[in-house]
Protein backbone atom coordinates (compact mmCIF):
# COMPACT_ATOMS: atom_id res chain seq x y z
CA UNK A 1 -44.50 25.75 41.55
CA UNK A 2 -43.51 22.35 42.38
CA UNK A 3 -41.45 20.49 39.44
CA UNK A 4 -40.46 16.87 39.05
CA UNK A 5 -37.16 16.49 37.51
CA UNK A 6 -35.69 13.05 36.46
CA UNK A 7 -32.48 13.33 37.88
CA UNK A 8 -31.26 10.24 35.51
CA UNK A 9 -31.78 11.99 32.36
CA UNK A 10 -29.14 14.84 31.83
CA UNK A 11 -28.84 14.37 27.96
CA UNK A 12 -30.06 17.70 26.54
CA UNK A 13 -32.71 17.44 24.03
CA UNK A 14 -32.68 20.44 22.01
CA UNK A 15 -35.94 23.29 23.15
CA UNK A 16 -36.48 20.54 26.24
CA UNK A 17 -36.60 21.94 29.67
CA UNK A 18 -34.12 21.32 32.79
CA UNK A 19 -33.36 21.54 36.55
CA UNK A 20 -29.66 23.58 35.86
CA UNK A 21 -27.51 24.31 38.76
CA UNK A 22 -26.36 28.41 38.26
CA UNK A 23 -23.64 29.69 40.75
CA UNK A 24 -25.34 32.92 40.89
CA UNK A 25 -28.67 32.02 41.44
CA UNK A 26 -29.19 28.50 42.29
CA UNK A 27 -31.32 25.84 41.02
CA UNK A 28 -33.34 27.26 38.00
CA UNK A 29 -35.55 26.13 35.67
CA UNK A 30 -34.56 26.75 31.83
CA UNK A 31 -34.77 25.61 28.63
CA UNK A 32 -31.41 24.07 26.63
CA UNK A 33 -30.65 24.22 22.76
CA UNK A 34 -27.03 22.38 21.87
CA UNK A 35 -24.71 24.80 20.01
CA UNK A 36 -21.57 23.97 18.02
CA UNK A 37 -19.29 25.45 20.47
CA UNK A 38 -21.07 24.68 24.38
CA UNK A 39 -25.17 24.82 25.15
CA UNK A 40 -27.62 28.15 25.04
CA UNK A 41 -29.21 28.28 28.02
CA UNK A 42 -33.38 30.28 27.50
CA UNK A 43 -35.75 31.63 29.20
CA UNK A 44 -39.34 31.44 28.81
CA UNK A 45 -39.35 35.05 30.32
CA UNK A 46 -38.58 37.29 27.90
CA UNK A 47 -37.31 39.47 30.09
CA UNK A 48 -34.18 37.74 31.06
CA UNK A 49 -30.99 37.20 28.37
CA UNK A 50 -30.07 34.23 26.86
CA UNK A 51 -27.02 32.71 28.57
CA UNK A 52 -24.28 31.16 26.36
CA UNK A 53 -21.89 28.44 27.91
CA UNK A 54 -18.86 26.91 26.52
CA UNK A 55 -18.10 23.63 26.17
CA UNK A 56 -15.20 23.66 29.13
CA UNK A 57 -16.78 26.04 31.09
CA UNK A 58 -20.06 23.65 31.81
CA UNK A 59 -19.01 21.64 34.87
CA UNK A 60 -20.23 18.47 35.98
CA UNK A 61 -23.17 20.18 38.14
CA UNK A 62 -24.52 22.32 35.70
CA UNK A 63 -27.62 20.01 34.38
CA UNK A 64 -29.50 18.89 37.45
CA UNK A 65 -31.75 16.81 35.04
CA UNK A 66 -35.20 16.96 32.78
CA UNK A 67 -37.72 18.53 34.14
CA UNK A 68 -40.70 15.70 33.77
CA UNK A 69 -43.88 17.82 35.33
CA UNK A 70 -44.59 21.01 36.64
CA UNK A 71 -48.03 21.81 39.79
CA UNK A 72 -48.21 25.34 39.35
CA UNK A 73 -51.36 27.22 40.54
CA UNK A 74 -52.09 30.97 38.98
C-alpha cells in the first residue's frame, strides 16, 4: 500500500487514522481514540491488541501525522 499522510496535522481526532512512529516496529498505520489518562492506539486487524499509552510516556515522535489516502491493490 502506498499512504499519504499530512504530516501538518498531528491533532488526534477520535476513530481517525495515523502515520505513528512505534520503537518496536517502525512506522505503522493505526487508528487513535483520546482517553482520559494518554491515547488508545487500534488496529483494524483484529488480530493484534489494543495498545494503551500514557500521557508522559507519548514522546514527541509518536504521531507521524493523518493519514489523508491510502493506493492499495488486493
Amino acid at each position: 500500500a502506498v499512504i499519504g499522510v499530512d504530516t501538518g496535522d498531528k491533532q488526534i481526532v477520535a476513530g481517525e487514522i495515523y502515520a505513528i512512529w512505534l520503537d518496536y516496529e517502525g512506522a505503522v498505520v493505526k487508528r487513535l481514540y483520546t482517553e482520559p489518562d494518554g491515547i488508545r492506539i487500534v488496529s483494524d486487524n483484529p488480530q493484534f491488541q489494543d495498545i494503551q499509552v500514557k500521557h508522559g510516556d507519548i514522546g514527541d515522535n509518536l504521531i507521524l501525522g493523518r493519514v489523508r489516502w491510502v493506493m492499495q491493490s488486493y
